[in-house]
Protein backbone atom coordinates (compact mmCIF):
# COMPACT_ATOMS: atom_id res chain seq x y z
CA UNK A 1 -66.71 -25.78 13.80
CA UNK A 2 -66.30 -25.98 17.50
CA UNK A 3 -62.60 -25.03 17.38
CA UNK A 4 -63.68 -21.81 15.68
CA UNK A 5 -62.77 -18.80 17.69
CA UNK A 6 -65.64 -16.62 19.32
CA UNK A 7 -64.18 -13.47 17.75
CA UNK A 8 -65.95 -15.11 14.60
CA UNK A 9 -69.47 -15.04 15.92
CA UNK A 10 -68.82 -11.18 16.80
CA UNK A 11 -67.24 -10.32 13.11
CA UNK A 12 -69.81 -11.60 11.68
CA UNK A 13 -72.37 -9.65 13.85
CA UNK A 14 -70.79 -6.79 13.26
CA UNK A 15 -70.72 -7.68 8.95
CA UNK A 16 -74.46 -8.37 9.32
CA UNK A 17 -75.30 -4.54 11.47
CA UNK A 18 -72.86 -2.80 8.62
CA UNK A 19 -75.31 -4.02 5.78
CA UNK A 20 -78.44 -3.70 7.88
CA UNK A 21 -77.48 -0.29 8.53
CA UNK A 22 -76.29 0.39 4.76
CA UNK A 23 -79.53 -1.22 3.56
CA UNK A 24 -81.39 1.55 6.42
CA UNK A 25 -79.31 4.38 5.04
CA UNK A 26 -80.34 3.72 1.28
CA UNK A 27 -84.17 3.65 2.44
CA UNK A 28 -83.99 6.39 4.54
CA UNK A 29 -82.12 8.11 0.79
CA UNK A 30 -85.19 6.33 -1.21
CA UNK A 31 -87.28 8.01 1.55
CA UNK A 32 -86.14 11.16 1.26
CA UNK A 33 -85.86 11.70 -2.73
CA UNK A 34 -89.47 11.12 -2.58
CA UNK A 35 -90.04 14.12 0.24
């Protein structure tokens, strides 16, 4: 695992923003259906 690339770490921040920020989008839709 030490050989692994740094550009890793910063995909996989980026994969784990996209669904926080999907899963923030569909509340914000949950959120608003119910206004």
């Amino acid at each position: 695992m030490r050989s692994a690339k740094p550009t890793i770490k910063i995909c996989w921040q980026l994969i784990s923003l996209l669904i926080s920020w999907i899963y923030f989008l569909k509340v914000n839709k949950a959120v608003f259906q119910i206004v």
